[in-house]
Protein backbone atom coordinates (compact mmCIF):
# COMPACT_ATOMS: atom_id res chain seq x y z
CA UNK A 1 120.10 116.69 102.30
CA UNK A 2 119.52 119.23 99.49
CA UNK A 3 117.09 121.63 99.11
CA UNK A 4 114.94 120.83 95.96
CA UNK A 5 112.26 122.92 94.22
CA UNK A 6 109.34 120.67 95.90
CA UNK A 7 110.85 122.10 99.06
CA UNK A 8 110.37 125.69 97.83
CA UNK A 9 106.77 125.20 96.48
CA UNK A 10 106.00 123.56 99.94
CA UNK A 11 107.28 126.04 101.74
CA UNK A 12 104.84 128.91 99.49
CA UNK A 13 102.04 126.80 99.29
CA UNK A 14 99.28 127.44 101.89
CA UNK A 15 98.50 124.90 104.33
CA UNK A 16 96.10 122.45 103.06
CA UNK A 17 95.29 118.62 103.43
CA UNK A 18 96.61 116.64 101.14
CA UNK A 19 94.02 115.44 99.51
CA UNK A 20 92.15 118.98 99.44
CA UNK A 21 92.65 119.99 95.28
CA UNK A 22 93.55 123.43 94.20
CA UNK A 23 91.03 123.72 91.39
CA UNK A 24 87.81 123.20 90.85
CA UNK A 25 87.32 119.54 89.12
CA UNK A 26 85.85 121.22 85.72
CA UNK A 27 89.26 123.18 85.46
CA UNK A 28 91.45 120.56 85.80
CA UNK A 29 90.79 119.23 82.34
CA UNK A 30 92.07 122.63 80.82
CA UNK A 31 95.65 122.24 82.92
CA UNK A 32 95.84 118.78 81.48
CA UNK A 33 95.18 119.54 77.99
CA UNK A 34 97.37 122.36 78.04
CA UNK A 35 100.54 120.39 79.52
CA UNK A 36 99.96 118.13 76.78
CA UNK A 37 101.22 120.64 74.54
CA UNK A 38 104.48 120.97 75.70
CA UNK A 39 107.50 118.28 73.74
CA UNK A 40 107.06 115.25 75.33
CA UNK A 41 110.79 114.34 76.20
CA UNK A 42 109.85 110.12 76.18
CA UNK A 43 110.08 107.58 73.45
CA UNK A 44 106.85 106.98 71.79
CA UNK A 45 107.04 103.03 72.39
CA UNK A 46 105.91 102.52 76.08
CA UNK A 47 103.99 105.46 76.58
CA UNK A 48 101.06 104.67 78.83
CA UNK A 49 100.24 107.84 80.51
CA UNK A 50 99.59 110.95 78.44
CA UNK A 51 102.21 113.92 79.32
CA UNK A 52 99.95 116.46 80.18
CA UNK A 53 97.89 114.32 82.62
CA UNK A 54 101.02 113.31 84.97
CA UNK A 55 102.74 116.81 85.15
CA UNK A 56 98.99 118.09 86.55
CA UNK A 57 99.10 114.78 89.10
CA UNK A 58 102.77 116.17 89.95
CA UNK A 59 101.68 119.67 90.57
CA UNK A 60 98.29 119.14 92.35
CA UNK A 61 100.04 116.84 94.58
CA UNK A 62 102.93 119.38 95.90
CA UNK A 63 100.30 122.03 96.03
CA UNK A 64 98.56 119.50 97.67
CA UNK A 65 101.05 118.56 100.60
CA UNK A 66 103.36 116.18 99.03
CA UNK A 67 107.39 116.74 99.70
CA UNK A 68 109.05 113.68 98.21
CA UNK A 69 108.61 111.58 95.27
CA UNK A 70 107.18 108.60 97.29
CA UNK A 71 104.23 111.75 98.59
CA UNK A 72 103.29 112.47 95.22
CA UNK A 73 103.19 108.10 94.64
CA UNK A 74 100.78 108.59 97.39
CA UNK A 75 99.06 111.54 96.47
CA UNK A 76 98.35 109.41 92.90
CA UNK A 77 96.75 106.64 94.74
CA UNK A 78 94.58 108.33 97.27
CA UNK A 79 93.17 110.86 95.27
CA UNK A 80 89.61 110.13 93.73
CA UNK A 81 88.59 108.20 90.90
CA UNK A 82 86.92 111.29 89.53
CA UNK A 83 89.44 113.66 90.10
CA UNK A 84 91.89 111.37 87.73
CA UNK A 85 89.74 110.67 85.46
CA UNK A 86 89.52 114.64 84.79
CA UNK A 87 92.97 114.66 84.24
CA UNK A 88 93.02 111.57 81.96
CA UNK A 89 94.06 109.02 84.21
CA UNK A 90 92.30 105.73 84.19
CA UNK A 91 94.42 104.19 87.05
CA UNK A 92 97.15 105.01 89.45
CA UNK A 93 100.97 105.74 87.35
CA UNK A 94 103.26 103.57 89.15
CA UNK A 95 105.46 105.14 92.25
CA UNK A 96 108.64 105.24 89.67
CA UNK A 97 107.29 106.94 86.64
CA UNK A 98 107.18 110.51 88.10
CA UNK A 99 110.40 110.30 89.38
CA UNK A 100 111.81 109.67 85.92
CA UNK A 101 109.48 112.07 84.39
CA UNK A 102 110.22 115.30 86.12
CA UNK A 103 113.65 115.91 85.13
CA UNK A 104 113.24 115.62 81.82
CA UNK A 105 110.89 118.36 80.47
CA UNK A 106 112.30 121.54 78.91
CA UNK A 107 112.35 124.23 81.61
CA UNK A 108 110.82 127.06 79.67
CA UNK A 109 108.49 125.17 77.74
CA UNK A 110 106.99 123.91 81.11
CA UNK A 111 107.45 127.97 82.62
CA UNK A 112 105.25 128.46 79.09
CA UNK A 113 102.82 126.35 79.66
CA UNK A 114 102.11 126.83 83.59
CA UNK A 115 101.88 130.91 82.74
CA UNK A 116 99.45 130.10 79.84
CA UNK A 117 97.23 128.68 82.00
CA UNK A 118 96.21 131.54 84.96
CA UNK A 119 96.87 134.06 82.21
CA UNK A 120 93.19 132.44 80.25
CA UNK A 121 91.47 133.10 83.69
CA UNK A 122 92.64 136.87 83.56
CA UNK A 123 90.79 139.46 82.09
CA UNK A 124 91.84 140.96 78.40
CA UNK A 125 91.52 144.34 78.74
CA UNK A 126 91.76 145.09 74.42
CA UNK A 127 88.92 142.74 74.31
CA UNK A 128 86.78 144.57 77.10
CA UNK A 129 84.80 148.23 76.62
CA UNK A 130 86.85 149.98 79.78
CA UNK A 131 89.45 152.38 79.95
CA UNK A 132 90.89 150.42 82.77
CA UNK A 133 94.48 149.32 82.75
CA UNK A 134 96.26 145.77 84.14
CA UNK A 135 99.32 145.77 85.99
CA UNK A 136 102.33 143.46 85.21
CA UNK A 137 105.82 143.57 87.19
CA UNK A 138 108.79 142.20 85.33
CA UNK A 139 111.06 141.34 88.55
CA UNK A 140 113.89 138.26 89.46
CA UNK A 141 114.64 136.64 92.61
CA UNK A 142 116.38 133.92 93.57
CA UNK A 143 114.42 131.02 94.68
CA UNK A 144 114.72 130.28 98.20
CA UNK A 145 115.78 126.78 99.26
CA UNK A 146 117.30 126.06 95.64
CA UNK A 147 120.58 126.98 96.56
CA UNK A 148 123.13 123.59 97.30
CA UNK A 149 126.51 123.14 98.82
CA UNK A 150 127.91 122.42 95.53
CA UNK A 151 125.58 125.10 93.49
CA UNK A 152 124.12 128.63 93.51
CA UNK A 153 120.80 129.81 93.85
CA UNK A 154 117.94 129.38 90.78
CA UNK A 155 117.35 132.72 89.39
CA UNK A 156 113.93 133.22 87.82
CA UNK A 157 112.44 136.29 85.86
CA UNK A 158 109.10 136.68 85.87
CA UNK A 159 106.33 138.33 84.78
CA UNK A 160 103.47 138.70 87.27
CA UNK A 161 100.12 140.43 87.38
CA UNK A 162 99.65 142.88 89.83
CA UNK A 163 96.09 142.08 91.22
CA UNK A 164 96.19 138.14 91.88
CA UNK A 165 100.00 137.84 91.53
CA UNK A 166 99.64 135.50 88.98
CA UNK A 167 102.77 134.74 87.33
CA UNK A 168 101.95 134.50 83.56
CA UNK A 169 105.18 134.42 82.50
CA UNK A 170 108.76 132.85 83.60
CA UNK A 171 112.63 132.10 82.79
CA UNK A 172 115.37 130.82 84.64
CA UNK A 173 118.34 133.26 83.95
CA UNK A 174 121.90 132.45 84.98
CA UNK A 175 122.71 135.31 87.17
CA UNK A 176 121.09 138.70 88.18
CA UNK A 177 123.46 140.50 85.54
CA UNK A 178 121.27 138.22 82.61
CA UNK A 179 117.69 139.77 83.47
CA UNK A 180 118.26 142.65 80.86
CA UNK A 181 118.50 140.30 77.73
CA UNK A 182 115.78 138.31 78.86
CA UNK A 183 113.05 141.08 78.98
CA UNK A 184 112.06 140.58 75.73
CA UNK A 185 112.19 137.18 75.43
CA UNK A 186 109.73 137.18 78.57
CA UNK A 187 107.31 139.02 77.67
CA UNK A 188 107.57 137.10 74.12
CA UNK A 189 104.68 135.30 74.09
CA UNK A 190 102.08 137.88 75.70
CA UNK A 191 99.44 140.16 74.42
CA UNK A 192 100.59 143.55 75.62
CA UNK A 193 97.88 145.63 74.81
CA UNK A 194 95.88 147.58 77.81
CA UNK A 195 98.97 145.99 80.34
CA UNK A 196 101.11 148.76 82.34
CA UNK A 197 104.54 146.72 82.19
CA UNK A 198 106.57 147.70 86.07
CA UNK A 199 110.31 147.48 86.98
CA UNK A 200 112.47 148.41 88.62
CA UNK A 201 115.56 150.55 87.48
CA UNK A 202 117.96 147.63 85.80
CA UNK A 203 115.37 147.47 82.91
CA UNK A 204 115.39 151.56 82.62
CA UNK A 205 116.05 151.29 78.75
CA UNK A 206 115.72 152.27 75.42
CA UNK A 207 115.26 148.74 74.12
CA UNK A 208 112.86 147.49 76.56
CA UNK A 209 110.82 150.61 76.56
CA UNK A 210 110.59 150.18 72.74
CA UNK A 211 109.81 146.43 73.17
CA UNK A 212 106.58 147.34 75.06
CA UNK A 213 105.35 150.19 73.04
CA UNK A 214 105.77 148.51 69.98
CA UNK A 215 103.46 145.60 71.41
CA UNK A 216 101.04 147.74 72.20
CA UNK A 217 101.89 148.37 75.89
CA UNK A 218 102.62 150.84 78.44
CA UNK A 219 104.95 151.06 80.96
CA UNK A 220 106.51 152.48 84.11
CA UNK A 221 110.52 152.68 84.72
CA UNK A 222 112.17 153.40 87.67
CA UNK A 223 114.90 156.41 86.76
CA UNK A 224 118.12 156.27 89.15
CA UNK A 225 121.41 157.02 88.59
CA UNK A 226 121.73 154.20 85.05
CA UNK A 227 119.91 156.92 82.87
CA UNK A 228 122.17 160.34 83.95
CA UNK A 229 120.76 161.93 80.91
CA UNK A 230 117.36 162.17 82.51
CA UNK A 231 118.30 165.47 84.61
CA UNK A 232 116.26 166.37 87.99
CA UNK A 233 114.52 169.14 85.78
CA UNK A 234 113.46 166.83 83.18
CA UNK A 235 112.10 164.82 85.94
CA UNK A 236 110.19 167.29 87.72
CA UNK A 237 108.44 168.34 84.38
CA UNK A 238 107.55 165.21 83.70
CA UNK A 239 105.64 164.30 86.82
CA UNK A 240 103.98 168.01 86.02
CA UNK A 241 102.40 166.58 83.07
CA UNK A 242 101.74 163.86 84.74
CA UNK A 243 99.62 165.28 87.16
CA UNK A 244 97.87 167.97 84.78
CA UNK A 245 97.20 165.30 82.25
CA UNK A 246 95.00 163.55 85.21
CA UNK A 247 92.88 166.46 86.92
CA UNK A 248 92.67 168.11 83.54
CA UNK A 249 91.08 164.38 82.27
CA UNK A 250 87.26 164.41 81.84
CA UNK A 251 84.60 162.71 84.44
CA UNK A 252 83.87 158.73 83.53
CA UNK A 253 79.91 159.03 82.41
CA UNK A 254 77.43 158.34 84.69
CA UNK A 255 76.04 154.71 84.46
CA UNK A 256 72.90 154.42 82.86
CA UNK A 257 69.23 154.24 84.96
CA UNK A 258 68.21 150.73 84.66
């Protein structure tokens, strides 16, 4: 049977009971309202769940235990009053309508959406009276279980924050070869400033180096053999400066008696 992407979130998720929810009930709310933003790919006429509340009910439920369509039916139906309710949902959906609601959403508006959320939980370092810096890897990997007899592997791009490992950004790509047009386009939608963005040496560029500085970033390349004009001596100054800029940097001020 193939592999499909509720296979690869169960096999990522950590073990917990089914009905055991990810979030605390007062959050769950803000998920909802902001899946509802995405285009809702249904008519208008017949409409009797709101978008936002059944793509939370899908995801709680996987993260939740649910492999199959028919666990997430179940999922729907033995979850609490309360917990639906906080996710708009006066009653039960029927088993069908998830089934024929999943496919149809628009990838990256639903990779969007899903990054938006974690990333309001994080910190915003231009907003915050520290010198401190956040850390966010730009990286792609295939996802593991999507690949099928009759296609190849799901690539994904994504950006992801270095303490948490939130991923607060995301794009399926074609192929390996298309991350380097899709670095900009990632990183799109984020606020840049006070974030060191990391990669690794296939995003060594001009452009994308640009891209970060002019959004107010920072960032940290890997140099290999893609950027020959970068000679060993160039190098070795660098890192030089590097480490004379830090000792030579002044003491953080003491924090005030109380």
């Amino acid at each position: 049977m193939p592999s499909s992407l509720i296979d690869v979130l169960q096999r990522h998720r950590e073990d917990a009971d089914l009905l055991h929810l990810p979030a605390e009930l007062s959050e769950l709310a803000a998920l909802s309202e902001v899946l509802d933003r995405l285009p809702d790919p249904r008519r208008v006429r017949g409409r009797r769940y709101r978008l936002g509340s059944l793509l939370t009910l899908c995801l709680l439920a996987v993260l939740g235990g649910a492999t199959t369509l028919a666990g997430i039916a179940r999922y729907a139906i033995d979850t609490s009053p309360e917990a639906r309710a906080r996710i708009g949902l006066r009653r039960p959906p029927r088993a069908t309508t998830p089934g024929r609601l999943l496919s149809r959403p628009d990838g990256d508006a639903l990779d969007d959406a899903l990054g938006a959320w974690p990333a309001r939980h994080a910190s915003d370092p231009a907003d915050e009276c520290t010198v401190e810096l956040v850390g966010m890897a730009v990286d792609g990997k295939a996802v593991r279980g999507s690949r099928t007899g009759e296609k190849t592997a799901v690539h994904l791009l994504a950006a992801v924050l270095h303490e948490g490992q939130a991923v607060v950004s995301q794009r399926q790509i074609a192929a390996k070869s298309n991350e380097i047009p899709a670095f900009a386009p990632l990183l799109e939608r984020l606020d840049l400033r006070g974030c060191v963005i990391t990669a690794d040496a296939m995003h060594t560029r001009t452009g994308h180096a640009e891209h970060v500085i002019a959004r107010g970033g920072h960032y940290i390349l890997v140099v290999k053999g893609n950027q020959r004009d970068l000679a060993p001596g160039q190098m070795s100054q660098l890192s030089a400066e590097l480490l004379l800029a830090r000792t030579s940097a002044p003491p953080k001020p003491s924090p005030a008696p109380s």
